[in-house]
C-alpha atoms as a PDB file:
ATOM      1  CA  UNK A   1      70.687  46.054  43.825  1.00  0.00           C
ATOM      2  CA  UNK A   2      68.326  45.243  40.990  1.00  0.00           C
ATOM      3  CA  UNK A   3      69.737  45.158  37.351  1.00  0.00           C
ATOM      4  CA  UNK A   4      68.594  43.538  34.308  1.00  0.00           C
ATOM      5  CA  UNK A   5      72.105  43.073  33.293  1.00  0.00           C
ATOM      6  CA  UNK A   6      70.858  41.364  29.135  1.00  0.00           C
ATOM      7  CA  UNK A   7      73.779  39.200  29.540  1.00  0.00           C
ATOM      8  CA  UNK A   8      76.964  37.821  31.831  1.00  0.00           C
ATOM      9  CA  UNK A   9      78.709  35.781  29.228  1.00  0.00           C
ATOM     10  CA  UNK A  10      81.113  38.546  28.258  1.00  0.00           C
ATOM     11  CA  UNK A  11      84.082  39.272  30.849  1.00  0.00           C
ATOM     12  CA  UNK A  12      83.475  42.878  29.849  1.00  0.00           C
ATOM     13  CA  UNK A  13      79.917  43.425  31.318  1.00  0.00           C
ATOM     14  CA  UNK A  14      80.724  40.669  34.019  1.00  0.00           C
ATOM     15  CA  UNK A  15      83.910  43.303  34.990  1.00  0.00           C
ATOM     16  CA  UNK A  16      81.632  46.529  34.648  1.00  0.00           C
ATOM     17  CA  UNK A  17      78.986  44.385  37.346  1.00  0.00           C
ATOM     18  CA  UNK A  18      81.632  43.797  39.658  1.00  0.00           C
ATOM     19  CA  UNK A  19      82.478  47.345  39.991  1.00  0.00           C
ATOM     20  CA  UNK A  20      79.113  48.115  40.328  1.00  0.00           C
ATOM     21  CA  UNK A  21      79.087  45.986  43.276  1.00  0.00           C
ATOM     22  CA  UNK A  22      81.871  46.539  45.031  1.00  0.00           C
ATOM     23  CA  UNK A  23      81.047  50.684  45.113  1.00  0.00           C
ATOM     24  CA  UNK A  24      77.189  50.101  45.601  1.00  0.00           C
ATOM     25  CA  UNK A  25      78.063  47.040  48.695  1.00  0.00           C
ATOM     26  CA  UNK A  26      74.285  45.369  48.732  1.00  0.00           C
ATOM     27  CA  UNK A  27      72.854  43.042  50.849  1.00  0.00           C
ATOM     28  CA  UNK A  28      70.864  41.636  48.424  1.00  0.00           C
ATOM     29  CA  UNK A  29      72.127  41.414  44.698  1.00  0.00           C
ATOM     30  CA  UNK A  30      69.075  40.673  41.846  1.00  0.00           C
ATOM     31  CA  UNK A  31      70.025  40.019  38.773  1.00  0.00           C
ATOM     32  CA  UNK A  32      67.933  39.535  35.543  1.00  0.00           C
ATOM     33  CA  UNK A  33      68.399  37.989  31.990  1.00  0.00           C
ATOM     34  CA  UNK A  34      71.561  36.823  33.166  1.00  0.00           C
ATOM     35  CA  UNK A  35      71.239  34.627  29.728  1.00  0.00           C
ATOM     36  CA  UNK A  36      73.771  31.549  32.067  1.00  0.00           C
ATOM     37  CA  UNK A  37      72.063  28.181  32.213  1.00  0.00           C
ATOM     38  CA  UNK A  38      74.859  27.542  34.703  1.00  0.00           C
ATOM     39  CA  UNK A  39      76.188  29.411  37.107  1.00  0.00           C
ATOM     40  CA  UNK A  40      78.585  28.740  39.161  1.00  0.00           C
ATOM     41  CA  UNK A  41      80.448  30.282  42.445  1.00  0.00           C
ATOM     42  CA  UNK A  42      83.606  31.131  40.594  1.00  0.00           C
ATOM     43  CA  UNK A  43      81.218  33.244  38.213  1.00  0.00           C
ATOM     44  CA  UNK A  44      79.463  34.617  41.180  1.00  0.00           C
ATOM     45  CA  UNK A  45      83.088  35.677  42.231  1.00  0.00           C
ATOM     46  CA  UNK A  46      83.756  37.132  39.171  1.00  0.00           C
ATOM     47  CA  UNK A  47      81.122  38.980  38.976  1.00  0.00           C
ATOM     48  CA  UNK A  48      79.624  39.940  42.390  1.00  0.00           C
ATOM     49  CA  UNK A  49      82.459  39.626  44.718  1.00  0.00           C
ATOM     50  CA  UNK A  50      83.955  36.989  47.182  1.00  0.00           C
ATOM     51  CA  UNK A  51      81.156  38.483  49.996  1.00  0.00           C
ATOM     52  CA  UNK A  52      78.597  37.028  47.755  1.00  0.00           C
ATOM     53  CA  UNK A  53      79.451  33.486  47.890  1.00  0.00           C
ATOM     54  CA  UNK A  54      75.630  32.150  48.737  1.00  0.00           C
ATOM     55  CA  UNK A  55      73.206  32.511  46.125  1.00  0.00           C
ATOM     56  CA  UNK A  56      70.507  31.140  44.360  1.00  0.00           C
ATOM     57  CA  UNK A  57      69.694  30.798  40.396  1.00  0.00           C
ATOM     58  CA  UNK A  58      67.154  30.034  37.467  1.00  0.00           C
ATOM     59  CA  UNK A  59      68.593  28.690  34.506  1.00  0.00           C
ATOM     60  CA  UNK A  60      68.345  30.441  31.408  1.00  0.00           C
ATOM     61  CA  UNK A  61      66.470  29.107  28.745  1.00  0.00           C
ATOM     62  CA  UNK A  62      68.822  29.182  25.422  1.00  0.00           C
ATOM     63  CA  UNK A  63      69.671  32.725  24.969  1.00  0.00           C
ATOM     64  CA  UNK A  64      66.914  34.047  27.325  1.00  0.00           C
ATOM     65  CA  UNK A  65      66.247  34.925  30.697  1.00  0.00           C
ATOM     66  CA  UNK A  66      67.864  33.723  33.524  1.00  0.00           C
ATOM     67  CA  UNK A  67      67.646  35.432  37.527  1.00  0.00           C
ATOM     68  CA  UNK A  68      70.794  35.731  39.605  1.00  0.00           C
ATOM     69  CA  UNK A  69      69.885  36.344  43.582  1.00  0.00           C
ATOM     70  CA  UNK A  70      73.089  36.389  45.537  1.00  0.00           C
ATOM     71  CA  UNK A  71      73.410  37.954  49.145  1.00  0.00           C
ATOM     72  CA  UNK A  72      76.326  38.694  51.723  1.00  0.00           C
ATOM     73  CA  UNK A  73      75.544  36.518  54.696  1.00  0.00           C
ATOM     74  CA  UNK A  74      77.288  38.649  57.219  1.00  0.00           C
ATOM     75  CA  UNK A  75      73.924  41.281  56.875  1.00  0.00           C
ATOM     76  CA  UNK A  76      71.331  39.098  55.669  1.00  0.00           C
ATOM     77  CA  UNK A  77      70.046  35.546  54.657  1.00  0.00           C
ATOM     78  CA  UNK A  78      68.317  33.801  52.258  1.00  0.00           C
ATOM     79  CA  UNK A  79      66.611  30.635  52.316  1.00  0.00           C
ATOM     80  CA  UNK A  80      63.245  28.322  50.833  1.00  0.00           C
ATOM     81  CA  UNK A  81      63.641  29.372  47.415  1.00  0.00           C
ATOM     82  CA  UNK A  82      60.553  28.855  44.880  1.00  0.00           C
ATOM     83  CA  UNK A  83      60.624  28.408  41.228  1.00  0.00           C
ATOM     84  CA  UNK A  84      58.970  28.959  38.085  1.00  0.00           C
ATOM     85  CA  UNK A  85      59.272  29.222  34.539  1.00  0.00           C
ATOM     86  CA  UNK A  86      59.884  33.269  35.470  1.00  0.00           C
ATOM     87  CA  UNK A  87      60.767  33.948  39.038  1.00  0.00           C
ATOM     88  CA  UNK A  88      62.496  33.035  41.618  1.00  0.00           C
ATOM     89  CA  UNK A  89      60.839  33.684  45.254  1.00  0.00           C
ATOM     90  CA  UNK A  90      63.166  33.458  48.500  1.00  0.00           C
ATOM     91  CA  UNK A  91      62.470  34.692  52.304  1.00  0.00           C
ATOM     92  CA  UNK A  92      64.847  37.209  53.612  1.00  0.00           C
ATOM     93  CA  UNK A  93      65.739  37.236  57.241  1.00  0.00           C
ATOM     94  CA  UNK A  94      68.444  40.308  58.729  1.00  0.00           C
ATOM     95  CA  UNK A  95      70.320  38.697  62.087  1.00  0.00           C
ATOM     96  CA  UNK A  96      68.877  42.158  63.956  1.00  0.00           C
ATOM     97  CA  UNK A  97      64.950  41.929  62.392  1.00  0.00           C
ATOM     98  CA  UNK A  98      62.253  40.018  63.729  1.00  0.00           C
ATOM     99  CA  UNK A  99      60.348  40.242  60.323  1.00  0.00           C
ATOM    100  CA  UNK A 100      60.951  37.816  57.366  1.00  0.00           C
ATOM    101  CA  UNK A 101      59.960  39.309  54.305  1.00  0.00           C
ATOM    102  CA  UNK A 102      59.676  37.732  50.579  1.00  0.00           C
ATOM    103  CA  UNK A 103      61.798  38.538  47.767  1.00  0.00           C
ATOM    104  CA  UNK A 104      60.507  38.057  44.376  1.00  0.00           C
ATOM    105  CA  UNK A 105      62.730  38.602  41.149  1.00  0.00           C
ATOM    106  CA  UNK A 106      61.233  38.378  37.923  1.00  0.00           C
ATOM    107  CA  UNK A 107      62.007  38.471  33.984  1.00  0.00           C
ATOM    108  CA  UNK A 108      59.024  38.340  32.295  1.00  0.00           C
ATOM    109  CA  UNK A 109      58.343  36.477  29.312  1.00  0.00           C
ATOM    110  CA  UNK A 110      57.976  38.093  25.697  1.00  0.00           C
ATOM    111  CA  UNK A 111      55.033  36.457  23.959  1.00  0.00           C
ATOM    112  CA  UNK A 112      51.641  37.304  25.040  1.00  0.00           C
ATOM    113  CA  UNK A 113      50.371  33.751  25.837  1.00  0.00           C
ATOM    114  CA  UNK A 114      53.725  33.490  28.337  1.00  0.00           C
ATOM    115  CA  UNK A 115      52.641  36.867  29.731  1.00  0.00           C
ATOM    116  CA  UNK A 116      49.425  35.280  30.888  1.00  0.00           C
ATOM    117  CA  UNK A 117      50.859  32.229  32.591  1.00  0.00           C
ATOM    118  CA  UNK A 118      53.429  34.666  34.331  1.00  0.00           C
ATOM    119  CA  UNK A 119      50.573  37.226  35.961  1.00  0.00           C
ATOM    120  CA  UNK A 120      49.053  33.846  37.467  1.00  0.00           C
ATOM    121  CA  UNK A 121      52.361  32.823  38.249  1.00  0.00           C
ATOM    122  CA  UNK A 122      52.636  35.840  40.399  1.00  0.00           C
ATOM    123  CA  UNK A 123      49.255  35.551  41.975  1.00  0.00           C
ATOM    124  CA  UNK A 124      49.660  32.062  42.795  1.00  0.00           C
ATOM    125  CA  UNK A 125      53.366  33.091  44.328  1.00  0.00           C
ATOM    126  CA  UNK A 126      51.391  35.368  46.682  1.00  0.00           C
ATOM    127  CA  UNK A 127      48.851  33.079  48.003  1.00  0.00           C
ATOM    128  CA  UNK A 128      51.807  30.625  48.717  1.00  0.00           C
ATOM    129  CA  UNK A 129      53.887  33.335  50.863  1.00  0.00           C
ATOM    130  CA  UNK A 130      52.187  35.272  53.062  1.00  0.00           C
ATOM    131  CA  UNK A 131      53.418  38.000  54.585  1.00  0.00           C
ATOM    132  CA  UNK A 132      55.858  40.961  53.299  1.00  0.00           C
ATOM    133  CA  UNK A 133      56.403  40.933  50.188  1.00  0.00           C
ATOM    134  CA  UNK A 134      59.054  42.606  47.502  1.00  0.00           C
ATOM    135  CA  UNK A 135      58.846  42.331  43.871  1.00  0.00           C
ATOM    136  CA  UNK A 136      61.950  43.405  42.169  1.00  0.00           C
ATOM    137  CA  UNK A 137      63.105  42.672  38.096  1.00  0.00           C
ATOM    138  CA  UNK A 138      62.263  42.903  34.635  1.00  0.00           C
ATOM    139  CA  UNK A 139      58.371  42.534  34.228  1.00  0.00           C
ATOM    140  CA  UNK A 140      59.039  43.040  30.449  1.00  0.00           C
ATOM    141  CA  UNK A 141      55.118  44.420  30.531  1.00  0.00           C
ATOM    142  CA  UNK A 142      54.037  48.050  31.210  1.00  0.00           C
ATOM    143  CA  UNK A 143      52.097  49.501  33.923  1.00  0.00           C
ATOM    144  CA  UNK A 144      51.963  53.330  32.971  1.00  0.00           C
ATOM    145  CA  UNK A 145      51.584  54.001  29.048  1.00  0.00           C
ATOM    146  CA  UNK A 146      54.419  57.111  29.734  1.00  0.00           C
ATOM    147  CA  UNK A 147      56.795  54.291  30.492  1.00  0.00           C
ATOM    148  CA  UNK A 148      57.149  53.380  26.805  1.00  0.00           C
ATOM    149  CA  UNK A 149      59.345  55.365  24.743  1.00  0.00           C
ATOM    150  CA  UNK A 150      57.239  54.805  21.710  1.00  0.00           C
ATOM    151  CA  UNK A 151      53.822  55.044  20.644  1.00  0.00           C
ATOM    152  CA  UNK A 152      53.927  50.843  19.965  1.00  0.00           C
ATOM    153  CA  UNK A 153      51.682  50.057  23.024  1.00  0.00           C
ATOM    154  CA  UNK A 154      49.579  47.070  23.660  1.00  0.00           C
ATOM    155  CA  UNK A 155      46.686  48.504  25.738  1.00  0.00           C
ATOM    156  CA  UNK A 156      45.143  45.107  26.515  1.00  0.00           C
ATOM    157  CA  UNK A 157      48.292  43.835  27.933  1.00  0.00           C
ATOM    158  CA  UNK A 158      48.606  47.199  29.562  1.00  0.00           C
ATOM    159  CA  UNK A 159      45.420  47.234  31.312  1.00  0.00           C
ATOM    160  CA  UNK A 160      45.561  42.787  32.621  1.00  0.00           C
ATOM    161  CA  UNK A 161      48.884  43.935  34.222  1.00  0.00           C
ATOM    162  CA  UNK A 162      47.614  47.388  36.190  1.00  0.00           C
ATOM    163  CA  UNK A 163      44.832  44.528  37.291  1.00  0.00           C
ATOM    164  CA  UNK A 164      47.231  42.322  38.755  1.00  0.00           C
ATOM    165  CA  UNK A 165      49.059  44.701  40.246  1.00  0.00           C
ATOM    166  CA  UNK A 166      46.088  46.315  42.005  1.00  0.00           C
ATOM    167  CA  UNK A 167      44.935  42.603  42.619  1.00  0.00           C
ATOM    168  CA  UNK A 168      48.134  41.792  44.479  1.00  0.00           C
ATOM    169  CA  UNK A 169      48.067  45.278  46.382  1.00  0.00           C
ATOM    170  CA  UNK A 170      51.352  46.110  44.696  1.00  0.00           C
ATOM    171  CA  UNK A 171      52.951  49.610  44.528  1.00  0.00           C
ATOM    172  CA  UNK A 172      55.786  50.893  42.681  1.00  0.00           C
ATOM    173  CA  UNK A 173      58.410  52.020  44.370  1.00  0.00           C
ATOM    174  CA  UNK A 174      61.069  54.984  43.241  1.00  0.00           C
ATOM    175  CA  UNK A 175      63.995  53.770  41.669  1.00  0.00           C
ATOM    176  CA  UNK A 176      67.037  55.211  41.784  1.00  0.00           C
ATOM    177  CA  UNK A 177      69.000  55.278  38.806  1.00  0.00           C
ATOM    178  CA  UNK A 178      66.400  54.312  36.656  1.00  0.00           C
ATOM    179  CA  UNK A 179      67.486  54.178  32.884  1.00  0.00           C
ATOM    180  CA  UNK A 180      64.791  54.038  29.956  1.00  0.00           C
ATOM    181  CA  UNK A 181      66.499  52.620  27.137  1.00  0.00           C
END
């Protein structure tokens, strides 16, 4: 499950995540702009579930940001997590697979010169974990001008982004349930 959920510090949204959850059942929950500097695993609790009680977490900065990966150990695990200003890289390993794979969730920065730093960020990430990888969140950039809903589109930023991404060898996967808003 991948959600940018813009905010767990209401019991509300934390309640409306939970239910989520619990009728989705993930192995692997990614959350962004969780906007907690701490979390803890009675919030995890509240708002994932007492199957989720491993998980890692990058601190939000003020009101901004913040990633939330939490899995149920009984399917999958989760270990050697990486940080940076915008992600949070872990390897996944299922009992029954042979293949480790790398998660990557991301909430991408808002100012331009940020949005820079974070494309290296994810090259860099790559050359330091080789092998499968997944990159899952909130890029906060565009790939496809159709994916804005306004005419408001920054074309440089646009086209440095479809770069990386072809750089990296990354495709876009379908996404279920996938809300424009």
């Amino acid at each position: 499950l991948v959600w940018n959920v813009r905010g767990l510090n209401a019991p509300a949204r934390r309640n409306v995540l939970f239910q989520v959850v619990t009728s989705a059942n993930p192995a692997i929950v990614c959350l962004q702009e969780t906007k907690l500097h701490d979390v803890s695993a009675s919030i995890v609790r509240q708002c994932l579930g007492n199957k989720y009680e491993k998980f890692f977490y990058l601190p939000a900065l003020g009101t901004r940001g913040g990633i939330l990966v939490a899995w149920d150990e009984s399917i999958t695990h989760l270990s050697n997590p990486h940080y940076t200003n915008h992600t949070l890289t872990t390897l996944v390993k299922c009992p029954e697979d042979e293949q480790a794979w790398w998660l990557t969730c991301v909430y991408g920065p808002q100012e331009e010169a940020d949005k820079l730093e974070f494309l290296q960020d994810l090259v860099d990430i790559r050359d330091l974990h080789a092998g499968p990888w997944l990159v899952a969140g909130d890029f906060n950039l565009l790939a496809r001008q159709e994916d804005k809903s306004n005419a408001l589109i920054n074309r440089r930023m646009l086209g440095k982004f479809r770069s990386k991404l072809n750089v990296l060898e990354l495709k876009e996967l379908y996404l279920n349930g996938r809300r424009y808003t």
